[in-house]
N, C-alpha and C. Protein backbone atom coordinates (compact mmCIF):
# COMPACT_ATOMS: atom_id res chain seq x y z
N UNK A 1 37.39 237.55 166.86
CA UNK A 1 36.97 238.82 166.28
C UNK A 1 35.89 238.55 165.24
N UNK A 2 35.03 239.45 165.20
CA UNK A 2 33.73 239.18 164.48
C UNK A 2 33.93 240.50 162.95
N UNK A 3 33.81 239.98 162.05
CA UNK A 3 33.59 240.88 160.36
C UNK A 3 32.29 240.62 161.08
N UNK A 4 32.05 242.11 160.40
CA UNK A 4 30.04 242.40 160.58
C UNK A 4 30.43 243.63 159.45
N UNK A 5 29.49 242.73 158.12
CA UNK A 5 29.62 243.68 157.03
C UNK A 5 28.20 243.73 156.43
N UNK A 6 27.62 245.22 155.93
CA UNK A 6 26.60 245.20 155.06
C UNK A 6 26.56 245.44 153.50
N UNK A 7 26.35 244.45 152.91
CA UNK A 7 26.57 244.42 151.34
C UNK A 7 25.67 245.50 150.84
N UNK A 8 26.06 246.14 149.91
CA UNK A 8 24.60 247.01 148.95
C UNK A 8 24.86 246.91 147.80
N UNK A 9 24.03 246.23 146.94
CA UNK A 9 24.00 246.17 145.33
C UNK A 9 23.58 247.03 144.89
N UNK A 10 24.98 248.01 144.07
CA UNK A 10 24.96 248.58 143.30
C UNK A 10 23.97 248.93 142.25
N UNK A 11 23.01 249.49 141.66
CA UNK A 11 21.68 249.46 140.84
C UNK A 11 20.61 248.57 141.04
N UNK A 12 20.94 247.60 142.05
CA UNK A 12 19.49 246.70 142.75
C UNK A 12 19.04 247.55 144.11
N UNK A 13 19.62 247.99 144.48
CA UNK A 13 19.28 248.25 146.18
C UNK A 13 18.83 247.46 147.12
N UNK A 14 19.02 245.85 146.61
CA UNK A 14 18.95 245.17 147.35
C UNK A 14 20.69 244.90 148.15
N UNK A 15 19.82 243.93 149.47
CA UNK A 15 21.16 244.36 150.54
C UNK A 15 21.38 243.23 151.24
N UNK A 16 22.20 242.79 152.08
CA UNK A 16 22.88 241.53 152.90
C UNK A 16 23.82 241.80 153.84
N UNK A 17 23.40 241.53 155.09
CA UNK A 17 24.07 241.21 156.45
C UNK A 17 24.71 239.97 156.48
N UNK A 18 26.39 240.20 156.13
CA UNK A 18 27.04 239.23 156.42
C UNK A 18 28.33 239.18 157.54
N UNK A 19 28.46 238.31 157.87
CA UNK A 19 29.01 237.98 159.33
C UNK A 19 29.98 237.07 159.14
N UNK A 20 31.06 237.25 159.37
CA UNK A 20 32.28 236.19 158.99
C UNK A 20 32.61 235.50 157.47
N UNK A 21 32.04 236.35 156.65
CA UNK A 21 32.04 235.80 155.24
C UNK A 21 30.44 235.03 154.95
N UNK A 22 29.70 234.87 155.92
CA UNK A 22 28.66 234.07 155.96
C UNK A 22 27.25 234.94 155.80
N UNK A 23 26.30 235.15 154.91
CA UNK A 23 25.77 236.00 154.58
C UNK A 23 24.23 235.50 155.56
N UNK A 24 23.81 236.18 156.13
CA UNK A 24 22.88 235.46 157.33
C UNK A 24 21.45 236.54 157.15
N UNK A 25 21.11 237.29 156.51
CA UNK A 25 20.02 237.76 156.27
C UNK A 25 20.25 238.85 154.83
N UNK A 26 19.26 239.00 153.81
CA UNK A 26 18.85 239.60 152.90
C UNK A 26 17.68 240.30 152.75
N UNK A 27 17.96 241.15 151.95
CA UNK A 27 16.44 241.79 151.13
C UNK A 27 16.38 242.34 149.72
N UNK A 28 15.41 242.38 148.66
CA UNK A 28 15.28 242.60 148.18
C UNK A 28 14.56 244.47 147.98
N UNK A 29 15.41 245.51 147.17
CA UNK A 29 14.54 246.25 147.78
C UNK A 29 13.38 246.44 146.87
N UNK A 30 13.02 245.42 145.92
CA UNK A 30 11.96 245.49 145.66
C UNK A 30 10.36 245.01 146.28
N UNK A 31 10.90 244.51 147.29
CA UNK A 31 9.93 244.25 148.39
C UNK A 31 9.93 244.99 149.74
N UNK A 32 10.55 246.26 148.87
CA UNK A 32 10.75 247.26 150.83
C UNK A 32 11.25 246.63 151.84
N UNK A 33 12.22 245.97 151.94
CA UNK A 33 12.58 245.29 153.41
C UNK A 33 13.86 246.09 153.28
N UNK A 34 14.73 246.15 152.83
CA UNK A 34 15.65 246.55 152.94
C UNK A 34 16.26 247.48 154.65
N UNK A 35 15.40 248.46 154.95
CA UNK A 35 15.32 248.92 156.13
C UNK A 35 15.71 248.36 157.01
N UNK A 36 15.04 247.13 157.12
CA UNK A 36 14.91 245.86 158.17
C UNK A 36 16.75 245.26 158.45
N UNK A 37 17.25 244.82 157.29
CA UNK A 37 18.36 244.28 157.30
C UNK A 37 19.48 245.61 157.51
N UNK A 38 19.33 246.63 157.49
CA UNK A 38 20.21 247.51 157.58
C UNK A 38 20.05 248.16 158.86
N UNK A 39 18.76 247.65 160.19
CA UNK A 39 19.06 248.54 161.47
C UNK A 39 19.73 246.83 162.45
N UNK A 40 19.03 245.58 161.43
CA UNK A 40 19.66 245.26 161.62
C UNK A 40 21.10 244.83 162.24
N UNK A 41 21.45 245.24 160.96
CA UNK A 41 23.19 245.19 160.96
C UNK A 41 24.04 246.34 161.50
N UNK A 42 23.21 247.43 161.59
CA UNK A 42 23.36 248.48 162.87
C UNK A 42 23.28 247.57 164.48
N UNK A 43 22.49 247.39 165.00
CA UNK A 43 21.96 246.99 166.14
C UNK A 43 23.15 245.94 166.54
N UNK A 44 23.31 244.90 165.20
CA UNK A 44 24.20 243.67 165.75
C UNK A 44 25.43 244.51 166.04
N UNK A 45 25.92 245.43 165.54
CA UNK A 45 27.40 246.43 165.31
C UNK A 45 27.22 246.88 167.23
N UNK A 46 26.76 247.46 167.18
CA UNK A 46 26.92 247.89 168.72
C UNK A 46 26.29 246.96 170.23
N UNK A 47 25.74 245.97 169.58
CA UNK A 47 25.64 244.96 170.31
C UNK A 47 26.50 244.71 170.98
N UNK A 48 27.78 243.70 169.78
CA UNK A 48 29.30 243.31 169.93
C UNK A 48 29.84 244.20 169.77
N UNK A 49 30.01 245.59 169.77
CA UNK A 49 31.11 246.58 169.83
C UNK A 49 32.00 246.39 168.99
N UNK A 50 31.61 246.15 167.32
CA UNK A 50 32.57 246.06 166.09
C UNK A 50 31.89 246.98 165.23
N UNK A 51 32.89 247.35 165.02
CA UNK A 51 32.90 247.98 163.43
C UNK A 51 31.68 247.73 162.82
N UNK A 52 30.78 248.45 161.54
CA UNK A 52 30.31 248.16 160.95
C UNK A 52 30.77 248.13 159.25
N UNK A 53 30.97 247.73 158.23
CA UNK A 53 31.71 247.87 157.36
C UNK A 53 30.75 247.90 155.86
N UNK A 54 30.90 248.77 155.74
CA UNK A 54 29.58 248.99 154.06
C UNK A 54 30.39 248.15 153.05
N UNK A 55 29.45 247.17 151.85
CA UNK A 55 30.45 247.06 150.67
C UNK A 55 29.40 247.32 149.91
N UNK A 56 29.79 248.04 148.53
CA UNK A 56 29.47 248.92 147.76
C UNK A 56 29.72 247.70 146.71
N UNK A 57 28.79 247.05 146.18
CA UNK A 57 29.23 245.64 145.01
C UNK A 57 28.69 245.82 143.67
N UNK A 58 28.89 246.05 142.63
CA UNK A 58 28.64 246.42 141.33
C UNK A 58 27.92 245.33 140.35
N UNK A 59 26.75 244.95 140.01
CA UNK A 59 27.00 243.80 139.15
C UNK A 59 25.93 244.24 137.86
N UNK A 60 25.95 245.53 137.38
CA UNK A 60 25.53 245.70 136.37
C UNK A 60 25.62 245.27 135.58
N UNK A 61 25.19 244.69 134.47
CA UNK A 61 24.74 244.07 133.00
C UNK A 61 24.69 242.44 133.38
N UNK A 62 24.85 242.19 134.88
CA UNK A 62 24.42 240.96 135.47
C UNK A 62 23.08 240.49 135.61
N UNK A 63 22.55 240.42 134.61
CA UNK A 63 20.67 239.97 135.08
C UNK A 63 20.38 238.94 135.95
N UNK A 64 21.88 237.92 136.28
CA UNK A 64 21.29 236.61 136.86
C UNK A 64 21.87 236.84 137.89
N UNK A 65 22.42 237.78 138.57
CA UNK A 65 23.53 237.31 139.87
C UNK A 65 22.79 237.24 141.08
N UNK A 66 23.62 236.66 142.08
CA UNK A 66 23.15 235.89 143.67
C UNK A 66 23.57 236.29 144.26
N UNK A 67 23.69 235.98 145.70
CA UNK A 67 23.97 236.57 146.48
C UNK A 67 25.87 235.80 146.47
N UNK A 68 25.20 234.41 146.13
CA UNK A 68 26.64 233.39 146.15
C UNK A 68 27.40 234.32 144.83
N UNK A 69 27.53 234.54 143.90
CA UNK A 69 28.48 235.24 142.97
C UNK A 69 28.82 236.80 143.71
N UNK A 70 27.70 237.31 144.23
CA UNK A 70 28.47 238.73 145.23
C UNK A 70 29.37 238.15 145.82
N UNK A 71 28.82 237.16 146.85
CA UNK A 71 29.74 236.97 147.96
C UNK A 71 31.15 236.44 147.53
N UNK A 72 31.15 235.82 145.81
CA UNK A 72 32.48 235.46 145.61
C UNK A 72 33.15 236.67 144.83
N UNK A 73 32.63 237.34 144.51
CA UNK A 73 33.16 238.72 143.93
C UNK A 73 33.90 239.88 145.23
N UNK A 74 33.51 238.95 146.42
CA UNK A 74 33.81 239.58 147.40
C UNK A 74 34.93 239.51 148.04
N UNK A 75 35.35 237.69 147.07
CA UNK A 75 36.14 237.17 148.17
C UNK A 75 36.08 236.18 148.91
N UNK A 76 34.61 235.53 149.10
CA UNK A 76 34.13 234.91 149.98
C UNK A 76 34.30 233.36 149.26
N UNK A 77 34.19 232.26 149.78
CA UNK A 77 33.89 231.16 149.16
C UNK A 77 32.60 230.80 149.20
N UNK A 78 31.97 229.80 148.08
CA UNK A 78 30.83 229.14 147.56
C UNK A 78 30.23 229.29 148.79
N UNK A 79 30.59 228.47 150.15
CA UNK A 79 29.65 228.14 150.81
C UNK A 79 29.23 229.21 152.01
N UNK A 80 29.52 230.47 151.43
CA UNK A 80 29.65 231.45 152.33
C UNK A 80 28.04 232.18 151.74
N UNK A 81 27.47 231.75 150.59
CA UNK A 81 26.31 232.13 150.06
C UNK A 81 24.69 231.64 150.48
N UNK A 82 25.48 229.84 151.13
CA UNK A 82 24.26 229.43 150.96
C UNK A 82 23.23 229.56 152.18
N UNK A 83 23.85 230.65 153.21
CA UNK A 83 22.49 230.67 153.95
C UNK A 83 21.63 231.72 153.48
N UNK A 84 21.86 232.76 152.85
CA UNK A 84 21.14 233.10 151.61
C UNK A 84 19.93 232.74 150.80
N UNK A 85 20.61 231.96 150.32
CA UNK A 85 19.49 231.00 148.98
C UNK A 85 19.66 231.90 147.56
């Protein structure tokens, strides 16, 4: 069984397609991509015929956070960040 989840940061609007805990594409939406990773993670959803699953992640008064501290705020372990960067 495949998790196919799309992250959205809370006051960044930046976003992440992650897949088994494993975060496999990003955007910043300060570079307008955002779009991209979200038909994305549509497209992969009905590809494999799963679920798609929104997470709604908060990290206000966080100036430094990653994708690796979302993903552990998530739940996820360390190495579930680093295809990321």
């Amino acid at each position: 069984m495949c998790l196919l989840q799309l992250f959205k940061v809370s006051g960044e609007g930046d976003v992440g397609l992650v897949v088994n805990g494993q975060a496999v594409m990003t955007a910043e939406a300060a570079l307008d991509d955002t779009k991209a990773v979200e038909a994305a993670a549509e497209r992969l959803a009905t590809a494999l015929d799963v679920a798609l699953q929104v997470v709604e992640i908060d990290v206000k008064g966080d100036l430094e956070w990653t994708w690796e501290s979302v993903l552990a705020k998530a739940g996820y372990g360390e190495e579930a960040a680093h295809a990321a960067g």
